[in-house]
PDB file of N, CA and C in Angstrom:
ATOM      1  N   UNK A   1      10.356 -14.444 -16.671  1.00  0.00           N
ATOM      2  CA  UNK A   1      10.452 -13.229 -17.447  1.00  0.00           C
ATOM      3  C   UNK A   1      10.203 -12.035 -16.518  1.00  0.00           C
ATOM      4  N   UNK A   2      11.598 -11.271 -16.366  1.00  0.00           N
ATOM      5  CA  UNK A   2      11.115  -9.900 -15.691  1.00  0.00           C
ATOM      6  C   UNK A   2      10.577  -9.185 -16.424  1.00  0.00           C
ATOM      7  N   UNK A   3       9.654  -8.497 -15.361  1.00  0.00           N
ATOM      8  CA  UNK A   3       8.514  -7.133 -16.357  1.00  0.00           C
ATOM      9  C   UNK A   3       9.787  -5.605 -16.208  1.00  0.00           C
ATOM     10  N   UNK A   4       9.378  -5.154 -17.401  1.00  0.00           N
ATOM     11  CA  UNK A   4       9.802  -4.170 -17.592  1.00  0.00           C
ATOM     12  C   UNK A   4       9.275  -3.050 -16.378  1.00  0.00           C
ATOM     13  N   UNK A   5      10.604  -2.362 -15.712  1.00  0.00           N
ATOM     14  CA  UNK A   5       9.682  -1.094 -14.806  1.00  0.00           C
ATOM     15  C   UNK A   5       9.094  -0.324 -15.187  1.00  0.00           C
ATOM     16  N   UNK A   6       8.915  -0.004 -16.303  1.00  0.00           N
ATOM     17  CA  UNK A   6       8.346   1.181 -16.832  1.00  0.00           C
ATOM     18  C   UNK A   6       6.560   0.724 -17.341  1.00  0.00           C
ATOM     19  N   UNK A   7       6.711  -0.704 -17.273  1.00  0.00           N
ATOM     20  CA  UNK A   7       5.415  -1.587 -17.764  1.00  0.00           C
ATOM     21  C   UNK A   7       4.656  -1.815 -16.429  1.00  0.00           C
ATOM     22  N   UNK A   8       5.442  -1.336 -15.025  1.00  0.00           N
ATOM     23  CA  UNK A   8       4.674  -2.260 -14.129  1.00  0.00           C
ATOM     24  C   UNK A   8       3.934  -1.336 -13.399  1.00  0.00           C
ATOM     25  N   UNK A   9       2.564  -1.039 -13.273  1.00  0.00           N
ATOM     26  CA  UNK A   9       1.724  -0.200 -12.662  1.00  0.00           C
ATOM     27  C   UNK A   9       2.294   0.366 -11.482  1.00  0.00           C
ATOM     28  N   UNK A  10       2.595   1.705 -11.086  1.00  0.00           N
ATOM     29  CA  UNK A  10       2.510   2.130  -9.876  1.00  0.00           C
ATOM     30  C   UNK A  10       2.045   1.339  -8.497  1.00  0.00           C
ATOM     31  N   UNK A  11       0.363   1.300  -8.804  1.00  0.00           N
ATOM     32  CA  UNK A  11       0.493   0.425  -7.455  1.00  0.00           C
ATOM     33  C   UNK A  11       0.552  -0.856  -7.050  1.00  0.00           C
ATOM     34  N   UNK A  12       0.936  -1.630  -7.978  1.00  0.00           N
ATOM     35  CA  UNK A  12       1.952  -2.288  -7.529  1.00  0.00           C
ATOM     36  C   UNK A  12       2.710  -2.574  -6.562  1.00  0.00           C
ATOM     37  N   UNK A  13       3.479  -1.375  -6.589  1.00  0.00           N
ATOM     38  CA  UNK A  13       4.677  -1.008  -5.889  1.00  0.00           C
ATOM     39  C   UNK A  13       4.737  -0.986  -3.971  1.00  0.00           C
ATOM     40  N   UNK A  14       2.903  -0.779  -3.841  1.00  0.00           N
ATOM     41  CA  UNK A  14       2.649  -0.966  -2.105  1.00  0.00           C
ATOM     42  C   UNK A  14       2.306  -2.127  -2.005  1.00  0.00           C
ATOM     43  N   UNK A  15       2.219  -3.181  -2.529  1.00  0.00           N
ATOM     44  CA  UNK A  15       1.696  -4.448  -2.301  1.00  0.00           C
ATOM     45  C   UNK A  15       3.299  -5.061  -1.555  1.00  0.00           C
ATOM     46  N   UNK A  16       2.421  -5.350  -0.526  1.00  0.00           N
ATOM     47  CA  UNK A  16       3.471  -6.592   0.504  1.00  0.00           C
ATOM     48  C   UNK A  16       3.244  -8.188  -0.355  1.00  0.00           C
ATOM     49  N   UNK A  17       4.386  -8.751  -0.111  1.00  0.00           N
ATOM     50  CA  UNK A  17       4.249 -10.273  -0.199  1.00  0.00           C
ATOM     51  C   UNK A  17       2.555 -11.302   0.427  1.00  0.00           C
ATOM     52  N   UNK A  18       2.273 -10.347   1.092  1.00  0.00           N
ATOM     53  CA  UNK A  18       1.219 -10.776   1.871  1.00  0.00           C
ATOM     54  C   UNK A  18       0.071 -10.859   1.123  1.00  0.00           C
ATOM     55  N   UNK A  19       0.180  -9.440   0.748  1.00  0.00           N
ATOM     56  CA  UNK A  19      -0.645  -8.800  -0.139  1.00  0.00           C
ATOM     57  C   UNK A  19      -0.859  -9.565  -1.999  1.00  0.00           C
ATOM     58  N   UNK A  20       0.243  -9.914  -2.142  1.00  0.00           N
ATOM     59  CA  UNK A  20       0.123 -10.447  -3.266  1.00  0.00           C
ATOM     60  C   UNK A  20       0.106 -12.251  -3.213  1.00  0.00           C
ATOM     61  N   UNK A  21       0.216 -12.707  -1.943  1.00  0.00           N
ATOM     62  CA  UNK A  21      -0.690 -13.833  -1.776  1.00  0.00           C
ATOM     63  C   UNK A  21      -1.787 -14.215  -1.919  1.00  0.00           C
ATOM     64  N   UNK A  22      -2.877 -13.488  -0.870  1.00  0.00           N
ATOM     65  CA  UNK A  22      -3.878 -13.521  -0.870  1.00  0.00           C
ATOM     66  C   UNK A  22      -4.533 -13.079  -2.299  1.00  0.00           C
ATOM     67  N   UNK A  23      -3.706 -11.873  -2.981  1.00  0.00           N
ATOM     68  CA  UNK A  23      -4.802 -11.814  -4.346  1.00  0.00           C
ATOM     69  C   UNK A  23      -4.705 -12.805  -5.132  1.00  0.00           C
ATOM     70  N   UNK A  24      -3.525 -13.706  -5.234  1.00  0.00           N
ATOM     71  CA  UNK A  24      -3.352 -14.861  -5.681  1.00  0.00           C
ATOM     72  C   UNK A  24      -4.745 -15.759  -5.688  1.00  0.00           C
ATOM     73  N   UNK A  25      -4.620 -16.208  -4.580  1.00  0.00           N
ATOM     74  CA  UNK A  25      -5.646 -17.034  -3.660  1.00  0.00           C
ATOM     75  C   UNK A  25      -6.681 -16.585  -3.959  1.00  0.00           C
ATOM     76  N   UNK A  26      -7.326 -15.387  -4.053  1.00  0.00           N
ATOM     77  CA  UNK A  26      -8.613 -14.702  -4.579  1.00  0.00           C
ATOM     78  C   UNK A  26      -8.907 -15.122  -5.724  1.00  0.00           C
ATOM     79  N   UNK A  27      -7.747 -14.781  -7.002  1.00  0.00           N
ATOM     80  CA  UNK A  27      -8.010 -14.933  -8.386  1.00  0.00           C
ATOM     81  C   UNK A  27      -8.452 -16.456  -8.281  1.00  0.00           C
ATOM     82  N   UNK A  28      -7.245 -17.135  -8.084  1.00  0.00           N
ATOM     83  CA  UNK A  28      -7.641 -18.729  -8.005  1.00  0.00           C
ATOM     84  C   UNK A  28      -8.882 -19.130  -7.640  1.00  0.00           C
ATOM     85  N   UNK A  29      -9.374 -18.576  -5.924  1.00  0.00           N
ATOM     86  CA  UNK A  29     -11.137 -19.313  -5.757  1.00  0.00           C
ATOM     87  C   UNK A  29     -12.014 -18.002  -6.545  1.00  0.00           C
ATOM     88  N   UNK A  30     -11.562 -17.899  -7.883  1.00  0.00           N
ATOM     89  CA  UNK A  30     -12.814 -17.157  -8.614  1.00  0.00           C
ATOM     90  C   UNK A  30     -13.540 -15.790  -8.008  1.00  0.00           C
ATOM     91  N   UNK A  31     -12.458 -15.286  -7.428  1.00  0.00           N
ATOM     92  CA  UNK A  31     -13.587 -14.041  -6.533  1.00  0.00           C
ATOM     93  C   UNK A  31     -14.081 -14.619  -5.428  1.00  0.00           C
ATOM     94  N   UNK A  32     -14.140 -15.408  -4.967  1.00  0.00           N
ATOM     95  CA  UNK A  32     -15.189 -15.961  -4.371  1.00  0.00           C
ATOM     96  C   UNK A  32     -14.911 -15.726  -2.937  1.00  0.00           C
ATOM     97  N   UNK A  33     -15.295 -15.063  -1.920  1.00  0.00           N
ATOM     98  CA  UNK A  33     -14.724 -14.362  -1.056  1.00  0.00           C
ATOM     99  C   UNK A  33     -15.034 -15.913   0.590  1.00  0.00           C
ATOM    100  N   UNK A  34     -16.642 -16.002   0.023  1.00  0.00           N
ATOM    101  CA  UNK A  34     -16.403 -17.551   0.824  1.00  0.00           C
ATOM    102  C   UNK A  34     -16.069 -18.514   0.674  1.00  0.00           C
ATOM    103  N   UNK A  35     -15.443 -18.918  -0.153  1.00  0.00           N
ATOM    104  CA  UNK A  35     -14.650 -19.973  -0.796  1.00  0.00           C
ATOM    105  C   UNK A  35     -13.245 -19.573  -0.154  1.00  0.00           C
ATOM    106  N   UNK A  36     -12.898 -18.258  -0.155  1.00  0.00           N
ATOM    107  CA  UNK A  36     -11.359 -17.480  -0.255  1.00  0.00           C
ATOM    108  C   UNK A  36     -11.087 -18.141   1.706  1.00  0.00           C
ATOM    109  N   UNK A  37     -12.383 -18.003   2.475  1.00  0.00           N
ATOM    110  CA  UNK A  37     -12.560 -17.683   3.978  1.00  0.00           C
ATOM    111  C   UNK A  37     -12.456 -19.118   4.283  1.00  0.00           C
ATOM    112  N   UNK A  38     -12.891 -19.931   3.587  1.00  0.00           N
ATOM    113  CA  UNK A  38     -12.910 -21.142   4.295  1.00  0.00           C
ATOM    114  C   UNK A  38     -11.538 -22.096   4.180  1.00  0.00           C
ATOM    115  N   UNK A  39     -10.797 -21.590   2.279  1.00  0.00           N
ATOM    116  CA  UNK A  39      -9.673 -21.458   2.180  1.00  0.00           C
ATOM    117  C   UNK A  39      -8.533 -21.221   3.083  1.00  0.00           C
ATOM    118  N   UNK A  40      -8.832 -20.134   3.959  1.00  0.00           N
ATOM    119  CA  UNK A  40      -7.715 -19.715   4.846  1.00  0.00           C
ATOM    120  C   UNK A  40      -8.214 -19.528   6.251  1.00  0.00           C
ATOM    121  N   UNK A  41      -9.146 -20.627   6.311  1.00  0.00           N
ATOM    122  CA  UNK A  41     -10.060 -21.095   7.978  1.00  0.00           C
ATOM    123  C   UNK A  41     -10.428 -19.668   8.627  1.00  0.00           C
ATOM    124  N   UNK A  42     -11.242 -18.598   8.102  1.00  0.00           N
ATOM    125  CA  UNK A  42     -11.301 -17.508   8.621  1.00  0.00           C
ATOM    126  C   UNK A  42     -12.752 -17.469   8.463  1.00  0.00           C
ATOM    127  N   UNK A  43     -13.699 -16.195   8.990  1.00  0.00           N
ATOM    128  CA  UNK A  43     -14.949 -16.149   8.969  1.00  0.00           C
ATOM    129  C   UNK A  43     -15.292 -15.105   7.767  1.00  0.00           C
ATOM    130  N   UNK A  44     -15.906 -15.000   6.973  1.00  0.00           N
ATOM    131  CA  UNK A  44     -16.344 -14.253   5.669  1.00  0.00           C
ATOM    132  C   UNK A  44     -15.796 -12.892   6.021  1.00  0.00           C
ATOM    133  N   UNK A  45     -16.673 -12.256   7.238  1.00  0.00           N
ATOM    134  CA  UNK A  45     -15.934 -10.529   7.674  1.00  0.00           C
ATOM    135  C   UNK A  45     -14.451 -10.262   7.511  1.00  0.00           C
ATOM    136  N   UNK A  46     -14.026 -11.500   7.939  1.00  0.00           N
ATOM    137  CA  UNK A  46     -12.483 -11.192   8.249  1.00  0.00           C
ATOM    138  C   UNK A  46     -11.852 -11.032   6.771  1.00  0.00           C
ATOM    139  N   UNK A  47     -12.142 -11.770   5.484  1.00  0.00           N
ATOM    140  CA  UNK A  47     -11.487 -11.935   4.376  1.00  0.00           C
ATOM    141  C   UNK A  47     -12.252 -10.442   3.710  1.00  0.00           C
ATOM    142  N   UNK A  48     -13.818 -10.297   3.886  1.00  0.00           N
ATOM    143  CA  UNK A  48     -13.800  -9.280   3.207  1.00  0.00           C
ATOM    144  C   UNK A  48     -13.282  -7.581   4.069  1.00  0.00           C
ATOM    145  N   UNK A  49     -12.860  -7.646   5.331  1.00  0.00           N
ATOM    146  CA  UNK A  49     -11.551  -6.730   5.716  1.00  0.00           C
ATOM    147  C   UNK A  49     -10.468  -6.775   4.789  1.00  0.00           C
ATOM    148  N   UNK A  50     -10.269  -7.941   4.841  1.00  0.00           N
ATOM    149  CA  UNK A  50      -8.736  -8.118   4.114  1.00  0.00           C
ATOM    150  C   UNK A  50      -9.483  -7.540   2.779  1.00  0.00           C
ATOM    151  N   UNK A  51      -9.625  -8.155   2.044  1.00  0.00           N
ATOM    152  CA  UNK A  51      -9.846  -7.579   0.616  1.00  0.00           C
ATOM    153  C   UNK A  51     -10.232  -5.742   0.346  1.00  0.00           C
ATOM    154  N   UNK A  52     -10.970  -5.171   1.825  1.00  0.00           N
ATOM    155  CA  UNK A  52     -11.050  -3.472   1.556  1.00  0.00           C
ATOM    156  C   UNK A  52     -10.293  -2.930   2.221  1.00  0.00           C
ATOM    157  N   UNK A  53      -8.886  -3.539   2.759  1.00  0.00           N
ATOM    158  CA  UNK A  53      -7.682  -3.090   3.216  1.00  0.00           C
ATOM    159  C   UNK A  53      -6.728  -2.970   2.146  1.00  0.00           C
ATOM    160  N   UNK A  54      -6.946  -4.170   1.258  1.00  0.00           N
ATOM    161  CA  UNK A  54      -5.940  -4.271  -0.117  1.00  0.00           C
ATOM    162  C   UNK A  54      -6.918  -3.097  -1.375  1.00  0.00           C
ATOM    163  N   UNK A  55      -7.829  -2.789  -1.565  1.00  0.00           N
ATOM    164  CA  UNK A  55      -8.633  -1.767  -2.132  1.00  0.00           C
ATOM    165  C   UNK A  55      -8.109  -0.532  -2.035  1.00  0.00           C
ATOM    166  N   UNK A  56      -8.401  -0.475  -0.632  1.00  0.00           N
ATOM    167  CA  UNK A  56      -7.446   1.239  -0.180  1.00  0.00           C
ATOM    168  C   UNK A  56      -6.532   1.134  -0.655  1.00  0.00           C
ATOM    169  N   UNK A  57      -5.561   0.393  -0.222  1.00  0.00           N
ATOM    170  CA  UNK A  57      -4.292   0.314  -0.503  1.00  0.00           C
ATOM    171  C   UNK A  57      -3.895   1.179  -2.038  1.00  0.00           C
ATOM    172  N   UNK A  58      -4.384  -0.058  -2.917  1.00  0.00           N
ATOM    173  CA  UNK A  58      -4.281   0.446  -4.353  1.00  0.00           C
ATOM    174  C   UNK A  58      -4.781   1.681  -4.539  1.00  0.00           C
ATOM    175  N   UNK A  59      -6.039   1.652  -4.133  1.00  0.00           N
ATOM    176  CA  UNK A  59      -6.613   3.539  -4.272  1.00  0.00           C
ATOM    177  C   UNK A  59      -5.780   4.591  -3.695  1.00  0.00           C
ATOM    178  N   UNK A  60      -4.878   3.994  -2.791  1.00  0.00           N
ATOM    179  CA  UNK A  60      -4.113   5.330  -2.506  1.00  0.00           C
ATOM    180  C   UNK A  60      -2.930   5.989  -3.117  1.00  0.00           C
ATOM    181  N   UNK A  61      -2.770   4.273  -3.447  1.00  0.00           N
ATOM    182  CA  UNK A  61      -1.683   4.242  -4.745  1.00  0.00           C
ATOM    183  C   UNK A  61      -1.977   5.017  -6.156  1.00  0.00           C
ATOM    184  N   UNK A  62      -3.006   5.213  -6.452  1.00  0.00           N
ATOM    185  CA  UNK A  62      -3.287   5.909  -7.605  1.00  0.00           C
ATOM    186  C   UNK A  62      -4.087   6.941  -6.797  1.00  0.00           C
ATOM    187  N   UNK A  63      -3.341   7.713  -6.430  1.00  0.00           N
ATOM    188  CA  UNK A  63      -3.988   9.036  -6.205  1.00  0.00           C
ATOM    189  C   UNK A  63      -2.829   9.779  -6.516  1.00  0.00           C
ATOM    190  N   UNK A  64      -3.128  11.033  -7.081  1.00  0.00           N
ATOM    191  CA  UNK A  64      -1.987  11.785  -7.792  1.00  0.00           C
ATOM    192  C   UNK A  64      -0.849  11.891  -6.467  1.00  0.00           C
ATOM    193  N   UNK A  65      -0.303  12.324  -7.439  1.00  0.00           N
ATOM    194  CA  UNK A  65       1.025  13.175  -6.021  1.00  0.00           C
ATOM    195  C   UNK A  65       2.053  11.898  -5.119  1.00  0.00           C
ATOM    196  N   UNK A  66       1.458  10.779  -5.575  1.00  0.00           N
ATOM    197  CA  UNK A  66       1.997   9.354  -5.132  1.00  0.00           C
ATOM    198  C   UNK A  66       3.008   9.061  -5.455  1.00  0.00           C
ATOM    199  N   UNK A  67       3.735   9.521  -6.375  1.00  0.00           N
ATOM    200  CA  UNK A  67       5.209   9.275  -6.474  1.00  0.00           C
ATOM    201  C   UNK A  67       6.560   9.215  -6.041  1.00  0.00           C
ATOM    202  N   UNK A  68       5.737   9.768  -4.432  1.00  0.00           N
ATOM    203  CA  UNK A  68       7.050   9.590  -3.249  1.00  0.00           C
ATOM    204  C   UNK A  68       6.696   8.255  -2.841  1.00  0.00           C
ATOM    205  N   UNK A  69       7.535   7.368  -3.064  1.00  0.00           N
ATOM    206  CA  UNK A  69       7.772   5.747  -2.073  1.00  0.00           C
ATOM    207  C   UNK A  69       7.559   6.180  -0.627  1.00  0.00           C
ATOM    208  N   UNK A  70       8.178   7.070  -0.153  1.00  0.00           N
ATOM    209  CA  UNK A  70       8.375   6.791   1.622  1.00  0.00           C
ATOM    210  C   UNK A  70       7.115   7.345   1.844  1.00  0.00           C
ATOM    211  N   UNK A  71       5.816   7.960   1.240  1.00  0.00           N
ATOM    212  CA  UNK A  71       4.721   8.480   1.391  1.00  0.00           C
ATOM    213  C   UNK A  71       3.795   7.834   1.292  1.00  0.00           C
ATOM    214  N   UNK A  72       4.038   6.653   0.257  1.00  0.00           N
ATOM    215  CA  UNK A  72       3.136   5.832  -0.011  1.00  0.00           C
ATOM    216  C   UNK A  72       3.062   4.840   1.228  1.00  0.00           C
ATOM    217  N   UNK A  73       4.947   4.614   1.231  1.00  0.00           N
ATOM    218  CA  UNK A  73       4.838   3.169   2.369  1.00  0.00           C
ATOM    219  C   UNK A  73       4.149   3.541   3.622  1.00  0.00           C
ATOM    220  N   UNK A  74       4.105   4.900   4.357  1.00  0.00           N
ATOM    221  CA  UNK A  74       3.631   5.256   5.542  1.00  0.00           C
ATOM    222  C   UNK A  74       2.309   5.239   5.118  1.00  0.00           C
ATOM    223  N   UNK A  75       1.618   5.351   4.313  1.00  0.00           N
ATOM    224  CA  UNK A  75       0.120   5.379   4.182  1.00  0.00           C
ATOM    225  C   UNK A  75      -0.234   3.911   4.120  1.00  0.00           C
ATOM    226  N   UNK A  76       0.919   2.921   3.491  1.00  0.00           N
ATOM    227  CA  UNK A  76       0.486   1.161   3.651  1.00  0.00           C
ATOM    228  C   UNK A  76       0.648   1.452   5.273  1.00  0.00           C
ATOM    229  N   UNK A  77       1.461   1.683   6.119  1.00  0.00           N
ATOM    230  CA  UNK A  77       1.526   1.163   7.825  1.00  0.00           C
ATOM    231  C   UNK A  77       0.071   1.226   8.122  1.00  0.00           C
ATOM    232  N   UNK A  78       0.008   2.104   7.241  1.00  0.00           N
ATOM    233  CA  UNK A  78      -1.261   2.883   8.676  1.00  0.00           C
ATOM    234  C   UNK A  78      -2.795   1.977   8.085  1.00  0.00           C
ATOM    235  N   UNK A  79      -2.697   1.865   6.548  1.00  0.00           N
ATOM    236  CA  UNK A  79      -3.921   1.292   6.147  1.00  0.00           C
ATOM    237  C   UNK A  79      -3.956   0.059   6.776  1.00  0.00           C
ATOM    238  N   UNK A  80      -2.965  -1.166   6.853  1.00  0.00           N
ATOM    239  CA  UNK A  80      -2.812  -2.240   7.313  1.00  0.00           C
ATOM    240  C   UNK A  80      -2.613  -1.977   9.094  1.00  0.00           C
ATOM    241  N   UNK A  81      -3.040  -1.069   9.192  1.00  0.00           N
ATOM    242  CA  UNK A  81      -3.207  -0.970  10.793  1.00  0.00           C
ATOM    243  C   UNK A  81      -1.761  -0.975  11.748  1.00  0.00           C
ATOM    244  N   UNK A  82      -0.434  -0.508  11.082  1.00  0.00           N
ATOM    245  CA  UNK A  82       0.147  -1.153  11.852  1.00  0.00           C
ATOM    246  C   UNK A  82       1.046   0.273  12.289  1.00  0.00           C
ATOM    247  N   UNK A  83       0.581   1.502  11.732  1.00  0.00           N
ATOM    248  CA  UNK A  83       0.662   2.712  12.149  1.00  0.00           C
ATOM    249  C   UNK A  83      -0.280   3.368  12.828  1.00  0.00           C
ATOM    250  N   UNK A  84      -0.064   4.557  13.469  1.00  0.00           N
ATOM    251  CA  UNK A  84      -1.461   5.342  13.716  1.00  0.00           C
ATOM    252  C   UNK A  84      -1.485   6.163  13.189  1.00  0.00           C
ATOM    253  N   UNK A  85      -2.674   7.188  12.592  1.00  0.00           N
ATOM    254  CA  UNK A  85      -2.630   7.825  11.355  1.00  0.00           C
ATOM    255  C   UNK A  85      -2.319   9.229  12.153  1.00  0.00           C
ATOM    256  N   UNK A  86      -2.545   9.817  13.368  1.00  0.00           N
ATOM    257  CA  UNK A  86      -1.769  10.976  13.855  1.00  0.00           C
ATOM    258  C   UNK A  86      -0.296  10.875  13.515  1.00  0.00           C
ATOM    259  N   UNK A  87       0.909   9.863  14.164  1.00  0.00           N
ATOM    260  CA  UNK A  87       2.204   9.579  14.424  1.00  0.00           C
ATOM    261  C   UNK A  87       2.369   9.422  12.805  1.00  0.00           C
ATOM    262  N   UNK A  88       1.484   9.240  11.635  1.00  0.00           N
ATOM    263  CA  UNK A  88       2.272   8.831  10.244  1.00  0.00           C
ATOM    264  C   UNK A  88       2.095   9.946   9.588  1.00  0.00           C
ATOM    265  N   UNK A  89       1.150  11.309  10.111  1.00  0.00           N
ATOM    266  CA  UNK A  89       0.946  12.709   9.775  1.00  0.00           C
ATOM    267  C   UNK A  89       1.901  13.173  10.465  1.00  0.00           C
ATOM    268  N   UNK A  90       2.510  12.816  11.672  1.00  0.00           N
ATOM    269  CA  UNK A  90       3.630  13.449  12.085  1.00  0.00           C
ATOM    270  C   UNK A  90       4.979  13.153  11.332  1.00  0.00           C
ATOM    271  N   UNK A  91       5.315  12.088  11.215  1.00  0.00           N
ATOM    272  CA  UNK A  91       6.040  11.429  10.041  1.00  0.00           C
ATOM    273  C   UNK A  91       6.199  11.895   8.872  1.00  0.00           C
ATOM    274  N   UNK A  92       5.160  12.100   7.954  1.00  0.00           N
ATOM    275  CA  UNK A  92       5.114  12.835   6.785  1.00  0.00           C
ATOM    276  C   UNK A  92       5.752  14.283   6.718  1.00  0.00           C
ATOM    277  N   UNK A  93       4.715  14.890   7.650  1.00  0.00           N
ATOM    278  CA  UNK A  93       5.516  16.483   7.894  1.00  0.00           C
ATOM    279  C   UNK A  93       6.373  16.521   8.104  1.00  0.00           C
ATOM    280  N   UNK A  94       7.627  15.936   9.037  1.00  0.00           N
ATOM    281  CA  UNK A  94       8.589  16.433   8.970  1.00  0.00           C
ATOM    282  C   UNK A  94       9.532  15.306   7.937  1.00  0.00           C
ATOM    283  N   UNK A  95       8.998  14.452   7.087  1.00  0.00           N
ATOM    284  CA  UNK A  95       9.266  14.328   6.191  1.00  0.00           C
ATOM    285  C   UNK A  95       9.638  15.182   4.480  1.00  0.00           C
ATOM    286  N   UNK A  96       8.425  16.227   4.909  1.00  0.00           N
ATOM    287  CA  UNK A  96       8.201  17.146   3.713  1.00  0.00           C
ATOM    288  C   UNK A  96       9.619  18.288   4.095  1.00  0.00           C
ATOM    289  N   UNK A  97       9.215  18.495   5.417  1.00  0.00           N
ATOM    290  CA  UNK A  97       9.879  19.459   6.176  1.00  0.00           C
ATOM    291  C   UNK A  97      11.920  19.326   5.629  1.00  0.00           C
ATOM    292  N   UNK A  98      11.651  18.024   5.709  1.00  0.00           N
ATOM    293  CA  UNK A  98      13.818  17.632   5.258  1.00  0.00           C
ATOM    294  C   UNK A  98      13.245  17.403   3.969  1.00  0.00           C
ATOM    295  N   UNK A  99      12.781  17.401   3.075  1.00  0.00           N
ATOM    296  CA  UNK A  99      12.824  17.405   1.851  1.00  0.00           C
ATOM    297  C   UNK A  99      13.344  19.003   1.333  1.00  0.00           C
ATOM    298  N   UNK A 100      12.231  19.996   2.256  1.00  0.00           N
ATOM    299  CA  UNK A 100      12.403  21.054   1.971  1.00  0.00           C
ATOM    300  C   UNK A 100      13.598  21.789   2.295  1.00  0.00           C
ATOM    301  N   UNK A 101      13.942  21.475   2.999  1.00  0.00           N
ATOM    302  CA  UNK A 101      15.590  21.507   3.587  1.00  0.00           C
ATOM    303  C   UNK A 101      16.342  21.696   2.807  1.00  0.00           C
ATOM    304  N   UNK A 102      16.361  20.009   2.730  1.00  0.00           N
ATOM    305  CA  UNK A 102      17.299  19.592   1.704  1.00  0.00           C
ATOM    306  C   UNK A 102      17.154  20.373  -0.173  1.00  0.00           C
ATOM    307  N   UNK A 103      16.603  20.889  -0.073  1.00  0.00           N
ATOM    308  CA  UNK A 103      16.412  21.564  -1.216  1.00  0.00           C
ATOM    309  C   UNK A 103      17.060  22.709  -1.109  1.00  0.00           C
ATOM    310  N   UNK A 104      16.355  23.246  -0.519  1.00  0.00           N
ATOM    311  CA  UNK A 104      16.977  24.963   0.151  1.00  0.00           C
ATOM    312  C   UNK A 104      18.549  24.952  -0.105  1.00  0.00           C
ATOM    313  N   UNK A 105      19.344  23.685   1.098  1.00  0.00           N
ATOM    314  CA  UNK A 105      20.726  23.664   0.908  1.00  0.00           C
ATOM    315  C   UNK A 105      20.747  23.255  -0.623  1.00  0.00           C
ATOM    316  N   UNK A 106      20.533  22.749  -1.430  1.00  0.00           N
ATOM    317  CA  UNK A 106      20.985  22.133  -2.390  1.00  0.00           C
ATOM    318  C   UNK A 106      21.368  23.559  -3.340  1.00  0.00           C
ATOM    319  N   UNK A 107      19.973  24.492  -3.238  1.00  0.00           N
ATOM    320  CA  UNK A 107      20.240  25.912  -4.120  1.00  0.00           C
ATOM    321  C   UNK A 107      21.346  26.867  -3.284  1.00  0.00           C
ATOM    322  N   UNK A 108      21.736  26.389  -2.359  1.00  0.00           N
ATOM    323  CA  UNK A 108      22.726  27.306  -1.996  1.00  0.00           C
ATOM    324  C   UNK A 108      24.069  26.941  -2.139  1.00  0.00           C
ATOM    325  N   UNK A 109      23.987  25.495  -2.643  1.00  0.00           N
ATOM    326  CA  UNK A 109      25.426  25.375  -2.810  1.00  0.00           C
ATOM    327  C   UNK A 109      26.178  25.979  -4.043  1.00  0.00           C
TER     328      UNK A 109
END
């Protein structure tokens, strides 16, 4: 049964496949974060990283003004470490920057 889009929470929408593994795996060992670690042969620190990497995540997702996708996804690079948060502020701006552009031309046509 597909969920309706209009039913499916915003953040949602930043969760990687990865991401919605492991919460899998979470729900299943009960919360249980050392249960979750030994589950996936890791040391307790490492799973509870993972779990306040997937936290942010969602929290950033529900922060107002979130309704740009390509804003959100650059804020997943960078939370999951795989951006740097200078180069994804550079990113953004001149992201805003061709938005604004593109607007400008749009009223002049």
């Amino acid at each position: 049964m597909e969920p309706d889009s209009r039913m499916v929470p915003p953040w949602t929408r930043i969760l990687s496949e990865e991401d919605w593994q492991f919460l899998k795996r979470f729900l299943l060992a009960s919360g249980s974060l050392k249960d979750l670690a030994a589950e996936y042969d890791i040391s307790y620190p490492t799973v509870r990283g993972r779990l306040d990497r997937l936290i942010e995540k969602i929290r950033a997702a529900d922060q107002p003004g979130t309704d740009d996708s390509f804003k959100l996804y650059i804020r997943s690079l960078v939370i999951d470490g795989h951006l740097m948060a200078p180069i994804a502020r550079e990113i953004l701006h001149l992201h805003e920057s061709s938005k604004h552009e593109r607007n400008a031309n749009d009223r002049n046509i």
